[in-house]
C-alpha atoms as a PDB file:
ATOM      1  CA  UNK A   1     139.872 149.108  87.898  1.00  0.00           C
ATOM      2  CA  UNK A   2     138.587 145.659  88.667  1.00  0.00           C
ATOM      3  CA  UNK A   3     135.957 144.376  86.268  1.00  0.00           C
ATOM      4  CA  UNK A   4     132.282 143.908  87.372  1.00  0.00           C
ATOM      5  CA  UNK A   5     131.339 140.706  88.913  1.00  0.00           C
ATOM      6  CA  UNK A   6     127.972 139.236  87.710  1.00  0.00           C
ATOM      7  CA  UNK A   7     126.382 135.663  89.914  1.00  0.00           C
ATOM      8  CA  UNK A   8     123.464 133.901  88.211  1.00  0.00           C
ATOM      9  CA  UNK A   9     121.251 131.670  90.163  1.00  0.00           C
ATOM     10  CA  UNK A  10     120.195 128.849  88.386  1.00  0.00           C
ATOM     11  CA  UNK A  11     117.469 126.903  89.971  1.00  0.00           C
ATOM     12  CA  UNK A  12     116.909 124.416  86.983  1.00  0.00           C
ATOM     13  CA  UNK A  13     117.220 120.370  87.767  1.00  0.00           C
ATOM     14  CA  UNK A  14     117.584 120.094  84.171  1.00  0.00           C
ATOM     15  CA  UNK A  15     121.297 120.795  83.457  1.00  0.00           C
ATOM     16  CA  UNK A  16     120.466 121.189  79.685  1.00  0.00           C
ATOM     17  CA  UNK A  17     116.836 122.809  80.159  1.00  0.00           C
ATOM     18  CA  UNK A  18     115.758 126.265  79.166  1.00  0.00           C
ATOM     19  CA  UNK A  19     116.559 128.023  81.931  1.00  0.00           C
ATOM     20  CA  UNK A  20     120.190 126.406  81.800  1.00  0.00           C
ATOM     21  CA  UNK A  21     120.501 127.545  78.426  1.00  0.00           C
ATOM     22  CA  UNK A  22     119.245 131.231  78.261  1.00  0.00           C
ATOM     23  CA  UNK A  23     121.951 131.537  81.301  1.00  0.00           C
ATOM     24  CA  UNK A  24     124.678 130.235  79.493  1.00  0.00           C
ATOM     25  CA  UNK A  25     123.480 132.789  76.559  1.00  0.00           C
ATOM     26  CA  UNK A  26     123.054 135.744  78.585  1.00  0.00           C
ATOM     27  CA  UNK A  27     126.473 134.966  80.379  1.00  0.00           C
ATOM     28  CA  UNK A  28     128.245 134.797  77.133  1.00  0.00           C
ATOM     29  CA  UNK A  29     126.948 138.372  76.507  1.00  0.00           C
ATOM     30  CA  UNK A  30     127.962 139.260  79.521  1.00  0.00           C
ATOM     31  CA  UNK A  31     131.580 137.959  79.359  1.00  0.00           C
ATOM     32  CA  UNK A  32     131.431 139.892  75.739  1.00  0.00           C
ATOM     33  CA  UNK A  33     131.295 142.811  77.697  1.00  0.00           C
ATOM     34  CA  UNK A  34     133.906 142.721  80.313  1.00  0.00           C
ATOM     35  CA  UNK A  35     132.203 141.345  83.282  1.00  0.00           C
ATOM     36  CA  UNK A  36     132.847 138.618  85.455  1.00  0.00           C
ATOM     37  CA  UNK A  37     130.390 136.127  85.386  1.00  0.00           C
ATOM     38  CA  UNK A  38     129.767 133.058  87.727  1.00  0.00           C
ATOM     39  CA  UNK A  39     126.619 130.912  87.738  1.00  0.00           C
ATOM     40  CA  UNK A  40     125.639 128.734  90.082  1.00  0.00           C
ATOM     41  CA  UNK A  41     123.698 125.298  89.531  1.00  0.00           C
ATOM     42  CA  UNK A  42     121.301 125.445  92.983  1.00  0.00           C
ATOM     43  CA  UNK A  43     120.770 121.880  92.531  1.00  0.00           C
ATOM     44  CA  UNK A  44     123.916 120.804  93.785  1.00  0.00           C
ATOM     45  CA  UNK A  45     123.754 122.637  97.511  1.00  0.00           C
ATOM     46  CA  UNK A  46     124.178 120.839  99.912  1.00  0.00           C
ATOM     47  CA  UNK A  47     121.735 122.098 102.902  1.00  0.00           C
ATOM     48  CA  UNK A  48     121.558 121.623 106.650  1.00  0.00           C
ATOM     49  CA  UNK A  49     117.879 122.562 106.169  1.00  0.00           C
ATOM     50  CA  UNK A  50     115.667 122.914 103.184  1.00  0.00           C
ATOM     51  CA  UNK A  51     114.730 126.790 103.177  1.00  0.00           C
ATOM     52  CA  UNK A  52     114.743 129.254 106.278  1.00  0.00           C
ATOM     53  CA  UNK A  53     113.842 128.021 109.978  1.00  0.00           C
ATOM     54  CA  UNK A  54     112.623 131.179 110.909  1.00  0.00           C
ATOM     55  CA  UNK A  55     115.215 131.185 113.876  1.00  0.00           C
ATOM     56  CA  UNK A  56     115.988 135.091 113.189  1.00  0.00           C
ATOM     57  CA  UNK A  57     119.927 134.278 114.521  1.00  0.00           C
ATOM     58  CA  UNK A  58     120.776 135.670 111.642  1.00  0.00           C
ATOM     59  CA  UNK A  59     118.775 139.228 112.999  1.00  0.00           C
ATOM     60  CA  UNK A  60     121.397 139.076 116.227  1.00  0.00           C
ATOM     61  CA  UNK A  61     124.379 138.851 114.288  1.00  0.00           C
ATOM     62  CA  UNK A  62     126.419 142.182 113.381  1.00  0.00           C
ATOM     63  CA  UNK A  63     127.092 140.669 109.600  1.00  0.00           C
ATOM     64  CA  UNK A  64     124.989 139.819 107.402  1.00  0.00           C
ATOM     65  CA  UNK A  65     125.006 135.997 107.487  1.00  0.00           C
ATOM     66  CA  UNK A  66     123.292 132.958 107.851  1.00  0.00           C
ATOM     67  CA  UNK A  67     123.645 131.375 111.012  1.00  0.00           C
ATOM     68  CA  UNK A  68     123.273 127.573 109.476  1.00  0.00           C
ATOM     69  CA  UNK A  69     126.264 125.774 108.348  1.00  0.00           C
ATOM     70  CA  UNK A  70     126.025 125.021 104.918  1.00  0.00           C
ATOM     71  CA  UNK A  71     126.960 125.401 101.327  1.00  0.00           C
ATOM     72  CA  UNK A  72     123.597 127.715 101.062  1.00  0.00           C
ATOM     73  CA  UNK A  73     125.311 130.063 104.027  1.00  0.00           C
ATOM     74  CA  UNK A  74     128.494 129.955 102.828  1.00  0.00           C
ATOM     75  CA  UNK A  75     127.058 131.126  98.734  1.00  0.00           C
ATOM     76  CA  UNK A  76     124.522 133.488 100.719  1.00  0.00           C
ATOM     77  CA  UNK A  77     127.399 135.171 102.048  1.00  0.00           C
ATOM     78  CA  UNK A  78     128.972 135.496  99.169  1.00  0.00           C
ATOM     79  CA  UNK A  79     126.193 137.140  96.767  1.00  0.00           C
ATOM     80  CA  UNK A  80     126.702 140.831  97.866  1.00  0.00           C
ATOM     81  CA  UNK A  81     130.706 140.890  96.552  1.00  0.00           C
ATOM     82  CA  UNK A  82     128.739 140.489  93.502  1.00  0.00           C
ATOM     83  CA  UNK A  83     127.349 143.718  91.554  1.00  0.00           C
ATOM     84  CA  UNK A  84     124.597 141.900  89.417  1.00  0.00           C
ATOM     85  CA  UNK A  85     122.598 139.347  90.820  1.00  0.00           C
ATOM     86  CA  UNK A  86     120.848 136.821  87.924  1.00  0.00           C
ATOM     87  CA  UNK A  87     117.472 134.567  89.084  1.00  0.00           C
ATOM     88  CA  UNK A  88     117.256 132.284  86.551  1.00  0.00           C
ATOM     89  CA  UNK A  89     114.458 129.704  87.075  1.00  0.00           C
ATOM     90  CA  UNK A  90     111.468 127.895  84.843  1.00  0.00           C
ATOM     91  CA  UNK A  91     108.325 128.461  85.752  1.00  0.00           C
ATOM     92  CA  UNK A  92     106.729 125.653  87.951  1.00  0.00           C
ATOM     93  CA  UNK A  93     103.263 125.767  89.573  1.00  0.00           C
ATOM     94  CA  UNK A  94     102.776 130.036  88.684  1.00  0.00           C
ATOM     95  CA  UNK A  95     106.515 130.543  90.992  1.00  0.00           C
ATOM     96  CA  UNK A  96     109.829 130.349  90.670  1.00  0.00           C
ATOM     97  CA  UNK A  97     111.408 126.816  91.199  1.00  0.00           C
ATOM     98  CA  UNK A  98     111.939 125.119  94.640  1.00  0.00           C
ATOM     99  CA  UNK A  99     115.792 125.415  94.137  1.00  0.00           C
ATOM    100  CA  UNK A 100     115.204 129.106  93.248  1.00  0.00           C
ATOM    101  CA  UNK A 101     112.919 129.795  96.567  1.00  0.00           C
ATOM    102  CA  UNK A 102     114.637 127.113  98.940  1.00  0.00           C
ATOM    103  CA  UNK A 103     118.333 129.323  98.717  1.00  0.00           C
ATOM    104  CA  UNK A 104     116.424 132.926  98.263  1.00  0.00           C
ATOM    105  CA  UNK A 105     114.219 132.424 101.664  1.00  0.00           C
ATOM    106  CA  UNK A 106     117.169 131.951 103.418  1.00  0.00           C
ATOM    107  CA  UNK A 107     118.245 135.199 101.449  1.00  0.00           C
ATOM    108  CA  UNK A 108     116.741 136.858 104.634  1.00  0.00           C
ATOM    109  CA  UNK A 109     119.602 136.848 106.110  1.00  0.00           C
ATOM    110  CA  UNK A 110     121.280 139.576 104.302  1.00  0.00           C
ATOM    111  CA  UNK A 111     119.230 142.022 105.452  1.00  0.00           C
ATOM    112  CA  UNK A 112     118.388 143.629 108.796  1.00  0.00           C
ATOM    113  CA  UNK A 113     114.814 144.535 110.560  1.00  0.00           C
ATOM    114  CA  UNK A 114     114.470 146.821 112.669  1.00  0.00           C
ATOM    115  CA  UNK A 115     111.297 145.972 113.951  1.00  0.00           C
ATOM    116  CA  UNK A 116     110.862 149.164 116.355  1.00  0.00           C
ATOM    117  CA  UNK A 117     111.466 151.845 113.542  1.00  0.00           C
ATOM    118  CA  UNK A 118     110.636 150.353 110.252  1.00  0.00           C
ATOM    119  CA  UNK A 119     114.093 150.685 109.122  1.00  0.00           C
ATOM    120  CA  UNK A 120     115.518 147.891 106.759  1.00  0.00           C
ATOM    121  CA  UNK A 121     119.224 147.612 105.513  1.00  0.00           C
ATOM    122  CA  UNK A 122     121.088 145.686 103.557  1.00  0.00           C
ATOM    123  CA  UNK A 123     124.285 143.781 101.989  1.00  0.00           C
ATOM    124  CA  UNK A 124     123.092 144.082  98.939  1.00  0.00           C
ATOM    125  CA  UNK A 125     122.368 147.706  98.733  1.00  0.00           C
ATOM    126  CA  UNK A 126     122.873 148.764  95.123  1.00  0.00           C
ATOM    127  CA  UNK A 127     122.648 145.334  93.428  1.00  0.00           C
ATOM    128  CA  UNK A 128     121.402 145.002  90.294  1.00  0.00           C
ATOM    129  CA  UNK A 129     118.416 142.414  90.123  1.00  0.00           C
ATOM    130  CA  UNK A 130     117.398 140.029  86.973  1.00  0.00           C
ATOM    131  CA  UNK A 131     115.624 137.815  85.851  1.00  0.00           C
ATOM    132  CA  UNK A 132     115.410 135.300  83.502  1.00  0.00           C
ATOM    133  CA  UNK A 133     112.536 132.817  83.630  1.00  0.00           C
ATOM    134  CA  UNK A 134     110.750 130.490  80.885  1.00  0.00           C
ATOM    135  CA  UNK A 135     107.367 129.118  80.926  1.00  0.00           C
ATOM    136  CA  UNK A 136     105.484 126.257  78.827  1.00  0.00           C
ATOM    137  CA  UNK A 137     102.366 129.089  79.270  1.00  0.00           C
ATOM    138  CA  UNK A 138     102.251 132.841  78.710  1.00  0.00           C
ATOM    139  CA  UNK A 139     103.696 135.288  80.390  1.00  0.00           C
ATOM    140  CA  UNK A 140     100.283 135.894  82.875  1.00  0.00           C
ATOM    141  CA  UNK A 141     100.556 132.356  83.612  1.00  0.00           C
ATOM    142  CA  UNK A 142     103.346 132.132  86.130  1.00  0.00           C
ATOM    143  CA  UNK A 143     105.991 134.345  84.497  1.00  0.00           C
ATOM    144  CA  UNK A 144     104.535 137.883  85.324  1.00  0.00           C
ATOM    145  CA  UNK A 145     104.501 136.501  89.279  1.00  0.00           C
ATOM    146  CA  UNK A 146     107.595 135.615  89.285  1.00  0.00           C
ATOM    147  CA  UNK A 147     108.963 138.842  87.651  1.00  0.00           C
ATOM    148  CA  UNK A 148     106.646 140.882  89.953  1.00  0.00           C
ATOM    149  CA  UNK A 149     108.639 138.913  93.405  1.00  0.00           C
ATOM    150  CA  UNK A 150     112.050 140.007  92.089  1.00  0.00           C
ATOM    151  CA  UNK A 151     111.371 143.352  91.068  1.00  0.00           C
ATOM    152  CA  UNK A 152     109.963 144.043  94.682  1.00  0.00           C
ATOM    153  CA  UNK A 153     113.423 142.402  96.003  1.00  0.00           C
ATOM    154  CA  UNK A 154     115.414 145.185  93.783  1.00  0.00           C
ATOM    155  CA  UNK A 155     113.069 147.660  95.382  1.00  0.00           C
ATOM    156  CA  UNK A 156     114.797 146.505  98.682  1.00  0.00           C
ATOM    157  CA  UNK A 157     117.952 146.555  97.470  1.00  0.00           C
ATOM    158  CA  UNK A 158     117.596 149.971  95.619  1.00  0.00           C
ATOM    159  CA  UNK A 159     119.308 148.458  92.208  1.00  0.00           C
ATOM    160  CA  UNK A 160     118.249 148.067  89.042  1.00  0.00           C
ATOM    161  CA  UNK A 161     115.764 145.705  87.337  1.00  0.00           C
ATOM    162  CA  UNK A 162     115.771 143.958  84.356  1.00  0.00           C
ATOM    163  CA  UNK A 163     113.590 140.559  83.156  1.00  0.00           C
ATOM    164  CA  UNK A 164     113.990 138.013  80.746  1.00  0.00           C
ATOM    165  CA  UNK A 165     110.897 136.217  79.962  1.00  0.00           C
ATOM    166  CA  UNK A 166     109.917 133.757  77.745  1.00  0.00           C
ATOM    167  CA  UNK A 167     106.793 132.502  77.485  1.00  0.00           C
ATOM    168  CA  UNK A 168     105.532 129.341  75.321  1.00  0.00           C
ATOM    169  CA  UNK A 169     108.581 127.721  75.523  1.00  0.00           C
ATOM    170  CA  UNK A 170     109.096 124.192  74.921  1.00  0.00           C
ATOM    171  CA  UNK A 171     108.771 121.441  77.066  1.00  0.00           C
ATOM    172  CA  UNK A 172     111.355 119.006  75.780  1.00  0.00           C
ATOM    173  CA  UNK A 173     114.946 119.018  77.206  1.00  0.00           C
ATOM    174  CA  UNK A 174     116.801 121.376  74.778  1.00  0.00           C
ATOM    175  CA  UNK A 175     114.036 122.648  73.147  1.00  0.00           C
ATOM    176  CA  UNK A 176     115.247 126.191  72.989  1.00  0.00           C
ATOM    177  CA  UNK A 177     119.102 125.365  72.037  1.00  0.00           C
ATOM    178  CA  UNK A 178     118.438 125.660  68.306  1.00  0.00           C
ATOM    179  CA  UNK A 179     116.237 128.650  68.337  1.00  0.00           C
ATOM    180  CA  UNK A 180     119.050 131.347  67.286  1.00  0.00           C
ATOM    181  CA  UNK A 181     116.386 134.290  67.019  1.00  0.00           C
ATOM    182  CA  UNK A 182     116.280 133.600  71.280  1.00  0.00           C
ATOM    183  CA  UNK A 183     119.707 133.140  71.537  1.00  0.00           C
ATOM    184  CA  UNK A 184     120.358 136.363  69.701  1.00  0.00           C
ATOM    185  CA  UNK A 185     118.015 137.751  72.596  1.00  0.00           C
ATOM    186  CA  UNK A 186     119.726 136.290  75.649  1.00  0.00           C
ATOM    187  CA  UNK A 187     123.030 137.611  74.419  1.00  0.00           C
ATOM    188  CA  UNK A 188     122.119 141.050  74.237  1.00  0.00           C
ATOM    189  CA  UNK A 189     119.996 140.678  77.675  1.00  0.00           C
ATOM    190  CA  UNK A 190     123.204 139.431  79.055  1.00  0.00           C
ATOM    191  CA  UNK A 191     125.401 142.152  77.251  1.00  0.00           C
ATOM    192  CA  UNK A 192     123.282 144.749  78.340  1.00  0.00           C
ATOM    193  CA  UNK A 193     122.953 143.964  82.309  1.00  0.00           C
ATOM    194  CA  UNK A 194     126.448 143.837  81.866  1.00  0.00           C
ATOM    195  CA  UNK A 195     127.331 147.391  80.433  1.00  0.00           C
ATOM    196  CA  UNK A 196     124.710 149.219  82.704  1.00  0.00           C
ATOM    197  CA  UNK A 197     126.966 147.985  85.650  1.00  0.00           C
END
């Protein structure tokens, strides 16, 4: 039996920021129990166009694909091989970051309208959805928002839910690499996405 296959998003520009280091954590629980993990640094796509055109091409075609020609298609196209899908992002202006939204708007194209019954399906049907998101503010400040957007995207994609949150965190590069007590945390988030696969 092939092992589950976890992707995390990771929409930080600051390779050794929070958000880059509660992935890494929750990836190495994870990995500790018998997935697959592969996260993704969304800063280093390159993009024909900086978030959805709102051409709806990608409504005409029989798969579920984007139809620009980019590395955001080609990863887009790749997300639904995975079981687990991670959002990890800080918190900037109360949303998720522009490297987070600019990738997951063109997300649209992995599902399909229809706009004369109602009916919506997907590539992703079944994914599990998470999140992991840090904040210099408390969690009403931002992180709930951003918690509440993802959770309606697992309702579309009939998986599971889980969040990572943590508010007050520091602002300084690194700030949260020492604190074990979080690490601890993001291990057994990680672990635990990862066994209810």
């Amino acid at each position: 039996m092939n092992p589950k296959k976890i992707m995390i998003l990771c929409g930080s520009p600051r390779p050794k920021g929070n958000t880059h280091t509660l992935a890494d954590w929750a990836a190495e629980g994870a990995k500790s129990a018998g997935t697959e993990v592969e996260k993704v640094d969304l800063t280093r796509l390159r993009y024909a166009s900086h978030g959805c055109t709102s051409c709806y091409g990608c409504q005409k075609l029989k798969e579920y694909r984007c139809v620009l020609k980019d590395e955001a298609s080609e990863l887009l196209a790749r997300i639904p091989g995975f079981d687990a899908l991670v959002i990890a992002t800080p918190v900037y202006f109360l949303g998720p970051s522009a490297q987070i939204k600019v990738l997951l708007d063109r997300g649209y194209s992995l599902f399909k309208f229809n706009l004369e019954t109602g009916a919506v399906s997907t590539a992703l049907k079944g994914t599990a959805i998470a999140v992991i998101a840090s904040a210099g503010a408390d969690v009403s400040q931002g992180l709930k928002a951003v918690e509440d957007t993802y959770r309606a995207l697992a309702s579309f994609t009939g998986g599971s839910f889980s969040s990572l949150l943590v508010p007050q965190a520091p602002h300084e590069t690194g700030g949260l690499s020492n604190n074990s007590a979080m690490r601890e945390k993001a291990v057994a988030f990680g672990r635990k996405l990862a066994s209810s696969l």
